[in-house]
Protein backbone atom coordinates (compact mmCIF):
# COMPACT_ATOMS: atom_id res chain seq x y z
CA UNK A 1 -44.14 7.84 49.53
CA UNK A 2 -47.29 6.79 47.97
CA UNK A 3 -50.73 6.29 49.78
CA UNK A 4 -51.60 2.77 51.31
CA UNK A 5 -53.68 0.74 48.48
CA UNK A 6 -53.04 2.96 45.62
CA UNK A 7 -51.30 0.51 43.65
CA UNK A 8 -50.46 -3.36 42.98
CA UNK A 9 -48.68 -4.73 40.27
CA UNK A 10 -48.42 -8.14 39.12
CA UNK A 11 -45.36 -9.61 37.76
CA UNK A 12 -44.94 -12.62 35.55
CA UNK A 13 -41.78 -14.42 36.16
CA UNK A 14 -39.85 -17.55 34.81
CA UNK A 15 -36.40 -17.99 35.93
CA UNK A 16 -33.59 -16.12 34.15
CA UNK A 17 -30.25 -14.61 35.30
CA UNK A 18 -31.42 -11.33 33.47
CA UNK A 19 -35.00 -11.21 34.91
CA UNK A 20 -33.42 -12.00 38.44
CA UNK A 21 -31.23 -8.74 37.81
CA UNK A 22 -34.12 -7.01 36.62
CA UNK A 23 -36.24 -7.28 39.60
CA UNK A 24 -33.67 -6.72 42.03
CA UNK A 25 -33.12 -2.86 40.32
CA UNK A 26 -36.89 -2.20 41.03
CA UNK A 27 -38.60 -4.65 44.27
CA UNK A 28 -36.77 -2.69 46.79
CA UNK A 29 -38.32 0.65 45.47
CA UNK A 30 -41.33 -0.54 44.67
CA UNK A 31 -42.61 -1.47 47.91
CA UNK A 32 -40.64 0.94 49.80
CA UNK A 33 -43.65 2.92 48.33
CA UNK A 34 -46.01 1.14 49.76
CA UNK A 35 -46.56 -0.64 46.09
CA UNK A 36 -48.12 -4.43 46.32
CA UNK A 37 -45.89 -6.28 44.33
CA UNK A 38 -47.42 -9.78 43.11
CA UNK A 39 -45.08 -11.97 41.57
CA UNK A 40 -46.15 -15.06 39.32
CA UNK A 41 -43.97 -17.48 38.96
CA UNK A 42 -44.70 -19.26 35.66
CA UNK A 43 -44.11 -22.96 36.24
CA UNK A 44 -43.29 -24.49 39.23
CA UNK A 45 -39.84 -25.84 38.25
CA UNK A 46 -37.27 -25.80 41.17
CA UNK A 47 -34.90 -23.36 39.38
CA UNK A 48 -38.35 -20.87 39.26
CA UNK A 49 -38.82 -22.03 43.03
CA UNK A 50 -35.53 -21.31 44.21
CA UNK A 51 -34.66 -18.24 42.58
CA UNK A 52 -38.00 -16.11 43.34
CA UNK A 53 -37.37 -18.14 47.00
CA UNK A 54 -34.14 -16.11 47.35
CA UNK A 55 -35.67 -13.19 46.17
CA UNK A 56 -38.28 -13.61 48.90
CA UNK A 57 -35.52 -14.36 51.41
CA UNK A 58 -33.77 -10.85 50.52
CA UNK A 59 -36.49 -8.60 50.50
CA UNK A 60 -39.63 -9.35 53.50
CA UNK A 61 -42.40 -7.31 53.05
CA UNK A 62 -46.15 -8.12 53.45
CA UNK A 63 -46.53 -6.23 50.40
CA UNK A 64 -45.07 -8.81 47.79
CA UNK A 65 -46.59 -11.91 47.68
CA UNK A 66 -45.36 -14.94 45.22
CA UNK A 67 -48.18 -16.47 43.69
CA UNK A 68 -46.91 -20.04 41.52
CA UNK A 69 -48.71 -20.64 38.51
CA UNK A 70 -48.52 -23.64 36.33
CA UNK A 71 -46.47 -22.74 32.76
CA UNK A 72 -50.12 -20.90 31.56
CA UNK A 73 -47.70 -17.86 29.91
CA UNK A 74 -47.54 -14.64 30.56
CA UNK A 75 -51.11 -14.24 30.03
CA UNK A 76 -52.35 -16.95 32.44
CA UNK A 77 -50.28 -15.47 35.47
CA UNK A 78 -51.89 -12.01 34.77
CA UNK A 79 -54.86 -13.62 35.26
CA UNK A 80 -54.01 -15.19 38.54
CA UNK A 81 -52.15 -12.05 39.66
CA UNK A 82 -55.46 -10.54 39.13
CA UNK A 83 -57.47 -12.28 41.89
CA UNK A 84 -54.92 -11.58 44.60
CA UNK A 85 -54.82 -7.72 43.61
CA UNK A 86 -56.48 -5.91 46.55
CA UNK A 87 -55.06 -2.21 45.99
CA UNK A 88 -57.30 0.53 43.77
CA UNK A 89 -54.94 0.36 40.72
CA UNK A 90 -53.63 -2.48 38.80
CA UNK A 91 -50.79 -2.24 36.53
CA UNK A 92 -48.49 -5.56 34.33
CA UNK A 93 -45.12 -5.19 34.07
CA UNK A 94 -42.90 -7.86 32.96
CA UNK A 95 -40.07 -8.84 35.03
CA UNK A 96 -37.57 -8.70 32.67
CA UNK A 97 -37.50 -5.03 32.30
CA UNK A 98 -37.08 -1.32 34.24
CA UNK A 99 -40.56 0.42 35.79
CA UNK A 100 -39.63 3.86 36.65
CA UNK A 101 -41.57 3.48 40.11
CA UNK A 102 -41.78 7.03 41.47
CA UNK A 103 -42.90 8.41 38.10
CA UNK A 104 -45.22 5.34 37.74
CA UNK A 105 -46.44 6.04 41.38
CA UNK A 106 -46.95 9.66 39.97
CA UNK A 107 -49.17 8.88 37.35
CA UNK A 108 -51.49 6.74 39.51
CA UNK A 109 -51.87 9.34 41.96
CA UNK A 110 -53.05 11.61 38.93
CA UNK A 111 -55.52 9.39 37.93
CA UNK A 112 -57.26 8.91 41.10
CA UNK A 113 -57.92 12.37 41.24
CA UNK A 114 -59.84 12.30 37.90
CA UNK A 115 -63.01 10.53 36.18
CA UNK A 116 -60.72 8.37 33.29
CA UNK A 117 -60.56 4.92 33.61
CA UNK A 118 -56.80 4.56 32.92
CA UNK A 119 -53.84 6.02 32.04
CA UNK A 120 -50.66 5.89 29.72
CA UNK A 121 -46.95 7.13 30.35
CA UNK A 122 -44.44 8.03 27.99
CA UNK A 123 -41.68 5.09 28.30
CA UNK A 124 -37.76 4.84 27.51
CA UNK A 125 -37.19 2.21 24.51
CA UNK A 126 -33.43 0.17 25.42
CA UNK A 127 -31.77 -2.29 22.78
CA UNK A 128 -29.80 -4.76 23.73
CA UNK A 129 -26.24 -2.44 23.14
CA UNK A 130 -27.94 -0.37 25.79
CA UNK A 131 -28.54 2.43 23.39
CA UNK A 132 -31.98 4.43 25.20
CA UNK A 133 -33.94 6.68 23.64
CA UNK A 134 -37.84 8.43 24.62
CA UNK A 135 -40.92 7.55 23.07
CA UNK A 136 -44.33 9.97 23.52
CA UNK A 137 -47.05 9.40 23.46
CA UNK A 138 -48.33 12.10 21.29
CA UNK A 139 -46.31 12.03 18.10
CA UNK A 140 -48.00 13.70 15.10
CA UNK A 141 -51.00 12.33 14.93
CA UNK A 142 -54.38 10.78 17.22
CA UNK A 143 -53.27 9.92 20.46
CA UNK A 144 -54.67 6.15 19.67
CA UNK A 145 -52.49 5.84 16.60
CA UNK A 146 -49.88 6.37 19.49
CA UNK A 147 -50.90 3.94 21.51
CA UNK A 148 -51.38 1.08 18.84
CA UNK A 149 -47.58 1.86 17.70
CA UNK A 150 -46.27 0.97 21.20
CA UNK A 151 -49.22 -1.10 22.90
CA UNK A 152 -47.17 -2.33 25.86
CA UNK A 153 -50.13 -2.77 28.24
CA UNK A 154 -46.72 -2.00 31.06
CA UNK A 155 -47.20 1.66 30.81
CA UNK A 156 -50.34 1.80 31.37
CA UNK A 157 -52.55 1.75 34.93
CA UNK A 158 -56.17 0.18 35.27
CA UNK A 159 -58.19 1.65 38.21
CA UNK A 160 -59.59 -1.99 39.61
CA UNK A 161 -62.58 -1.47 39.44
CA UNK A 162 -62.91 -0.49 35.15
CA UNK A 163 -61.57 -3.91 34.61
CA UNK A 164 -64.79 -6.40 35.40
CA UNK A 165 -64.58 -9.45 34.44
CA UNK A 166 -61.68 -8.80 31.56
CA UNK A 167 -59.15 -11.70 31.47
CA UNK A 168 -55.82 -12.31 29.01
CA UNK A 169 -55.76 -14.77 26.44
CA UNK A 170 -53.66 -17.52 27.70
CA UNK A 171 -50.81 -17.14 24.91
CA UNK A 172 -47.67 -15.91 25.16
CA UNK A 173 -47.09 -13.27 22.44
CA UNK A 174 -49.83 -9.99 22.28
CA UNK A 175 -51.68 -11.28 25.04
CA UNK A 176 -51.85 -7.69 26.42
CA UNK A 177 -53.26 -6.84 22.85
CA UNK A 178 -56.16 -8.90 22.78
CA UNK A 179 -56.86 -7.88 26.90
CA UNK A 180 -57.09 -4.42 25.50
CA UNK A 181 -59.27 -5.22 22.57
CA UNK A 182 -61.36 -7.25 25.50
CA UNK A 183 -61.02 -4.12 27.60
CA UNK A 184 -62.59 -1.88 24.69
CA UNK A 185 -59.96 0.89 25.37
CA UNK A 186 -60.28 3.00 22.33
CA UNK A 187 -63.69 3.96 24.09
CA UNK A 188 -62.59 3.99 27.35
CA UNK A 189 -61.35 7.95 29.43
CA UNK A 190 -57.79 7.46 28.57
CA UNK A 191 -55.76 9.50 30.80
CA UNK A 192 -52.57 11.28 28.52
CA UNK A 193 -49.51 11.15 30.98
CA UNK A 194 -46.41 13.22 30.09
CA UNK A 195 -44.22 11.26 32.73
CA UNK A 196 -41.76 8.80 31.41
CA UNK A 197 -42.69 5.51 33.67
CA UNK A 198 -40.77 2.55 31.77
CA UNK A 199 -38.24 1.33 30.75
CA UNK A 200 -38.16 -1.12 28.18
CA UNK A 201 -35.45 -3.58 27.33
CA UNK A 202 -35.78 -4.98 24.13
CA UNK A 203 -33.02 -7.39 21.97
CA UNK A 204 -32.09 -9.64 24.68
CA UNK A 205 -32.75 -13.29 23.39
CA UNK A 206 -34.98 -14.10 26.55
CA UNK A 207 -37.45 -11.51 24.80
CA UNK A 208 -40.91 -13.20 23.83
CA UNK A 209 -40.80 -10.66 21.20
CA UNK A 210 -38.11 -12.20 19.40
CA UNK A 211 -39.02 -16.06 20.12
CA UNK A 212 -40.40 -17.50 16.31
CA UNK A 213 -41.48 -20.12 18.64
CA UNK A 214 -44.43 -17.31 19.54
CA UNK A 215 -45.84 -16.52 16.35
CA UNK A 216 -48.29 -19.23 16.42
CA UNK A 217 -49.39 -17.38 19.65
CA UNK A 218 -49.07 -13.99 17.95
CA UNK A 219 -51.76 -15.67 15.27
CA UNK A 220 -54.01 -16.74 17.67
CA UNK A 221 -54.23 -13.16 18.97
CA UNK A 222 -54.71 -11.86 15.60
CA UNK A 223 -57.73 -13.90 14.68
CA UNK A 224 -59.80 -12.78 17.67
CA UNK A 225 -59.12 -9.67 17.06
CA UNK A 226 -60.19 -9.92 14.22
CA UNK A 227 -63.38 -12.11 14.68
CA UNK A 228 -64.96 -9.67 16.93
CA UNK A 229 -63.76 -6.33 14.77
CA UNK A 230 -67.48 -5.98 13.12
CA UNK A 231 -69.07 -5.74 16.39
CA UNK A 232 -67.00 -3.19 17.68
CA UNK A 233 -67.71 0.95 17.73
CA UNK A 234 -66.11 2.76 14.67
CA UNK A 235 -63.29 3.71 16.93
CA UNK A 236 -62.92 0.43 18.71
CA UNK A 237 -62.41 -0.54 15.17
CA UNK A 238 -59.88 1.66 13.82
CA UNK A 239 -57.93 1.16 17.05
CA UNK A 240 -57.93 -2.29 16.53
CA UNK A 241 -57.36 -2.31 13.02
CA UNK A 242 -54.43 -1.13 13.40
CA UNK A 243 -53.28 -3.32 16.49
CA UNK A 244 -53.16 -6.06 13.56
CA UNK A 245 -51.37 -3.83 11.47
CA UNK A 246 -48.68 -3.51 13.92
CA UNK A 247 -48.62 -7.55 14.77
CA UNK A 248 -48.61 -8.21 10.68
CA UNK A 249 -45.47 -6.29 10.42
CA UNK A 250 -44.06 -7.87 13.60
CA UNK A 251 -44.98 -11.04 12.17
CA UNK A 252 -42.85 -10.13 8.68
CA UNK A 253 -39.80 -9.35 10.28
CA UNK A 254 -38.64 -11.73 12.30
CA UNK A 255 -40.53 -14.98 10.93
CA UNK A 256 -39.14 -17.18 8.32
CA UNK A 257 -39.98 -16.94 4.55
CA UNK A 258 -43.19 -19.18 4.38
CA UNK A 259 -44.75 -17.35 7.91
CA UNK A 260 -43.61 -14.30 6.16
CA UNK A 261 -45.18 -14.35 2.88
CA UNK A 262 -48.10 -15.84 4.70
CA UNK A 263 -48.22 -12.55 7.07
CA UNK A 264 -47.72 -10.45 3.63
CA UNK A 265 -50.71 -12.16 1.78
CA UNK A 266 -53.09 -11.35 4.96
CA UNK A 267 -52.17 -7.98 5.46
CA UNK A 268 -53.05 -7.55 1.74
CA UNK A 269 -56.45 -9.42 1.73
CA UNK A 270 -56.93 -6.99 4.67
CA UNK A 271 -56.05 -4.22 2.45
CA UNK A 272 -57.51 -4.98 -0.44
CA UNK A 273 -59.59 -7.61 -0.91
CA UNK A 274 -61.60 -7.61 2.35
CA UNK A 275 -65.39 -6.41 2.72
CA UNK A 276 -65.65 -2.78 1.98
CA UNK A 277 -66.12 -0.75 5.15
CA UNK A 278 -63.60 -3.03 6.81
CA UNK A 279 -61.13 -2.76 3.71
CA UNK A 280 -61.83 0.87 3.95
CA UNK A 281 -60.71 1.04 7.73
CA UNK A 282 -57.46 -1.08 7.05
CA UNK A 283 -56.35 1.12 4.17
CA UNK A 284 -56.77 4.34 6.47
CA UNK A 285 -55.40 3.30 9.28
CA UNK A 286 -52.53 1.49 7.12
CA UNK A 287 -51.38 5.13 6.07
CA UNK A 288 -51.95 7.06 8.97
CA UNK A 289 -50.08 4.50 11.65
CA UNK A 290 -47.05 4.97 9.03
CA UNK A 291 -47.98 8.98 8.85
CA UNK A 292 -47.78 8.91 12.57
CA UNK A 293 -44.19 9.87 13.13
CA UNK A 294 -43.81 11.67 9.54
């Protein structure tokens, strides 16, 4: 069992047969480990109201508290998950998928004991056929090309007190993106973790990553990114050079042909025609985040 405060997660939840499942194969765990469990329900709706209600009726613990926020996205409810955190660590998972807890627990323990201001875990990858399989974090190449390939902010654990003032974006696609642009974490001690913590389920239609809807969120992210790259460190810069990278190529495969050729036409500009030391750092990083797992 974990130590008293070490840990509280918050939890972004809308109302969903599959999310309900989902946190019913973790909650019990979780704060049978002494884990604060803060669960935002996104838009007060009565289906949101009754279903986390029944959830709260089936589990009692002073450890999970349900927090209702009012449809801000997944961003927004991190944000108000944020100010009822009390425990040393924060960490965002998303309700819809599988937090290996004792691992997770693990790797929070291991960063108390050190200087770094967060860490990352190694995570299982599940498509909607159920077909699993391991992703590292080390790969080939720099640990940060690693991290931009797979930048699920819900294997990774904050100590509290690293994040300030830091706040998400109040969209609903690479939200967690921009907070770790905001967070400056390619200059940040970045604890390596060899445990596998997550497990994420991607392919299932209730997946923001597969709503078109979202793109015009997934924009919005981009272009504050990119608005505040020039005032970044060199390796703020190629970190977040290639966060864009990644949401470009999201952006071409599953948007329609007009989004798409739009998405093609900036990531060229980007490669070629942009200012020189920032054309220089997309064309780098372009080839090494496809080098990565060469």
């Amino acid at each position: 069992m974990a130590s008293r405060n070490l840990l509280s997660v918050i939890v972004p939840f809308s109302v969903s047969d599959n999310r309900r499942n989902s946190l019913n194969e973790w909650l019990p765990d979780a704060l049978k480990n002494l884990v604060e469990v803060i669960v935002v329900v996104d838009g007060d709706g009565p289906e949101n109201i009754k279903a986390i209600s029944e959830v709260k009726t089936e589990i009692s613990s002073k450890d999970l508290k349900i927090v209702t926020s009012t449809s801000k996205g997944p961003g927004g409810a991190r944000n108000l998950g944020l100010e009822f955190a009390t425990h040393r660590h924060v960490a965002f998972w998303d309700s819809d998928d599988l937090p290996l807890v004792t691992d997770f627990l693990s790797m929070a323990e291991k960063l108390e004991d050190t200087n770094f201001d967060c860490a990352v875990g190694d995570f299982i990858w599940e498509d909607e056929t159920g077909r699993s399989e391991p992703r590292q974090n080390g790969f080939k190449a720099d640990f940060l090309i690693s991290i931009a390939r797979n930048p699920g902010i819900w294997r990774m654990v904050f100590r509290r007190d690293s994040l300030g003032s830091v706040a998400f974006p109040e969209t609903a696609m690479a939200e967690d993106q921009v907070f770790l642009t905001r967070y400056n974490l390619a200059d940040r001690k970045i604890m390596k973790s060899k445990l596998t913590v997550y497990q994420y389920r991607f392919g299932n239609n209730y997946h923001l990553t597969k709503q078109k809807t979202a793109l015009k969120d997934l924009k919005l992210s981009r272009q504050e990114i990119l608005k505040n790259l020039p005032n970044k460190t060199p390796c703020e810069r190629s970190f977040e050079s290639m966060l864009v990278i990644k949401q470009l190529i999201s952006e071409i495969k599953v948007s329609g042909f007009a989004p798409r050729m739009n998405a093609i036409f900036c990531l060229l500009s980007l490669l070629l025609i942009g200012r020189k030391n920032s054309r220089t750092t997309f064309l780098k990083n372009f080839l090494n985040f496809f080098k990565a797992v060469g």
